[in-house]
C-alpha atoms as a PDB file:
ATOM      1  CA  UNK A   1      -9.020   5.654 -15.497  1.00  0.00           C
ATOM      2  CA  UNK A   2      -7.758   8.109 -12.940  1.00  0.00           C
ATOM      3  CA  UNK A   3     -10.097   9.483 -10.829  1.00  0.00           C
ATOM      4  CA  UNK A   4      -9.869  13.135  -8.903  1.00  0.00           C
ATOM      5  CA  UNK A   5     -11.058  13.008  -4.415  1.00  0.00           C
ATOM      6  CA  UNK A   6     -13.927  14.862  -6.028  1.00  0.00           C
ATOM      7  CA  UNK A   7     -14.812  12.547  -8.566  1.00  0.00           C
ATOM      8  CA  UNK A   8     -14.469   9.387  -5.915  1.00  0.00           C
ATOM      9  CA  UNK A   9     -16.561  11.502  -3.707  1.00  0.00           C
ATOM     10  CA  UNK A  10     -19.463  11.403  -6.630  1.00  0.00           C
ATOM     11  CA  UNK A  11     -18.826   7.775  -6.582  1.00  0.00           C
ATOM     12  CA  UNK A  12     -19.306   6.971  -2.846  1.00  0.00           C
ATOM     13  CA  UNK A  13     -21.933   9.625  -3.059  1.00  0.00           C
ATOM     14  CA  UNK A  14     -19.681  11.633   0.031  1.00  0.00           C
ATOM     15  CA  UNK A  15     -17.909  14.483   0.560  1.00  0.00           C
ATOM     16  CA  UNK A  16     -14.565  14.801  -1.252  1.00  0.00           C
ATOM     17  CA  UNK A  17     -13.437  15.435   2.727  1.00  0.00           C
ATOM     18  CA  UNK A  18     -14.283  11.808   3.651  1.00  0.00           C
ATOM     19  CA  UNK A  19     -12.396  10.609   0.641  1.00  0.00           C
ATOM     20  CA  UNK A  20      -9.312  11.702   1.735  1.00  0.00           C
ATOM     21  CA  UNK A  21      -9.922  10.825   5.672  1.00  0.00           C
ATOM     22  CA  UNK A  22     -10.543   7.144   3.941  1.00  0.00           C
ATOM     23  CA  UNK A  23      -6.952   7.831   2.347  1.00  0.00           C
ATOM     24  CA  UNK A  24      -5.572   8.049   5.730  1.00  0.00           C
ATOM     25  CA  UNK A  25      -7.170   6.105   8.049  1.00  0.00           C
ATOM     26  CA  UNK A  26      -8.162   3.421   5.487  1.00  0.00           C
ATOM     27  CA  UNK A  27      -5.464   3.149   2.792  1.00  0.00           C
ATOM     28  CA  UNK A  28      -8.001   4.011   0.157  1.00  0.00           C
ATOM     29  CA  UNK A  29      -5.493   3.451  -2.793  1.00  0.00           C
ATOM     30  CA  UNK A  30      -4.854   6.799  -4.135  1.00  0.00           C
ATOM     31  CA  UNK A  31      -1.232   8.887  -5.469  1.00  0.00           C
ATOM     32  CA  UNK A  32      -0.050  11.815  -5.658  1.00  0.00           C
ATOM     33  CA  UNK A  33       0.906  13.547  -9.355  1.00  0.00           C
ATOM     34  CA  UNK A  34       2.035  17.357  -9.711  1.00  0.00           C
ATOM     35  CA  UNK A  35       0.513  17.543  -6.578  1.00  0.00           C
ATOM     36  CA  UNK A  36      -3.177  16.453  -7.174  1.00  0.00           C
ATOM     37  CA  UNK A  37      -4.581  13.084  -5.284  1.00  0.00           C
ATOM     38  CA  UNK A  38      -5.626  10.796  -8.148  1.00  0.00           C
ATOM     39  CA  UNK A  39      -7.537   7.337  -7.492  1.00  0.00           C
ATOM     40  CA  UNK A  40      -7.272   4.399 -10.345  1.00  0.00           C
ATOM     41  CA  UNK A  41     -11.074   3.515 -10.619  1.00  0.00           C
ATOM     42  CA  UNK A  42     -10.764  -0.259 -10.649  1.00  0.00           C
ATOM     43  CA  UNK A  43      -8.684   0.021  -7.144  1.00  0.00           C
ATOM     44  CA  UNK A  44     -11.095   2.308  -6.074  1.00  0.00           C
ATOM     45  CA  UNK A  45     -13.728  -0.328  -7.046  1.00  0.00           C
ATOM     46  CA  UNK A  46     -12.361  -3.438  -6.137  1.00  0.00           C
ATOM     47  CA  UNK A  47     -11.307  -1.449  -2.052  1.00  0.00           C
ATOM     48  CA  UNK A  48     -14.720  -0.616  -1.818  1.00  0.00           C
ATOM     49  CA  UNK A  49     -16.084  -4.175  -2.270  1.00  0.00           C
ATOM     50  CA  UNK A  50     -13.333  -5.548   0.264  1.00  0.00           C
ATOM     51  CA  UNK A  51     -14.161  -2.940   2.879  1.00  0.00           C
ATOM     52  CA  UNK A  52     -18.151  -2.849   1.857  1.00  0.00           C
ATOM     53  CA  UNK A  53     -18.437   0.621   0.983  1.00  0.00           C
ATOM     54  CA  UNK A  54     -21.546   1.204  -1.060  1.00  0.00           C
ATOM     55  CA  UNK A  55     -21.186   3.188  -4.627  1.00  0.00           C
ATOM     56  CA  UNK A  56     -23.949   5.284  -5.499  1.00  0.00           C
ATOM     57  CA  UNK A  57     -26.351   3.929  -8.325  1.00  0.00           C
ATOM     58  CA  UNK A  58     -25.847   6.962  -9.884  1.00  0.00           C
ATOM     59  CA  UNK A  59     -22.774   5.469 -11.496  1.00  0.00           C
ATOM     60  CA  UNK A  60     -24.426   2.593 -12.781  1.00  0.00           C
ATOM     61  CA  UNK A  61     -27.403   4.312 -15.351  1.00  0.00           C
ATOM     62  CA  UNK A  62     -26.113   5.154 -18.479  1.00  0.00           C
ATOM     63  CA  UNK A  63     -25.348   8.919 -18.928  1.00  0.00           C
ATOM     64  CA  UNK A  64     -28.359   9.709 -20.850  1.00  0.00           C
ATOM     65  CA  UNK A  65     -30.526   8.850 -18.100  1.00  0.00           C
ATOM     66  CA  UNK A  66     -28.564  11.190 -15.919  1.00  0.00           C
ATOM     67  CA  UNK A  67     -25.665   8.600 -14.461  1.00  0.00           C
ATOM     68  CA  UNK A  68     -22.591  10.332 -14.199  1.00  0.00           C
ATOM     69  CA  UNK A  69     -19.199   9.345 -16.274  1.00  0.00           C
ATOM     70  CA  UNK A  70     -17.107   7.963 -13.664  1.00  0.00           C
END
């Protein structure tokens, strides 16, 4: 699943901003298509447990208790 800087920011529970600084200075795995930054959302996953990033528990409830569909 491909993931927009916004939609990783939701997951990190950070600004979209600090998504892409961790795209530079970082190499949170991320590519560019027809000019939009997209994130796979196991890479995304699996880089945040190597570099201990916390994801928000929003993303683990299920949606009808108000998690988000990441």
């Amino acid at each position: 699943m491909k993931l927009t800087a916004s939609d990783a920011g939701a997951l990190f529970d950070v600004d979209e901003s600090t998504v892409y600084r961790w795209i530079e200075e970082r190499a949170l795995p991320a590519e560019r298509i027809a000019g939009r930054t997209l994130l796979n959302r196991a890479a995304v996953l699996e880089w945040a447990t190597e570099n201990r990033v916390a994801i928000s528990e929003r993303v683990f409830r299920p949606a009808e208790a108000g998690g988000e569909r990441l």
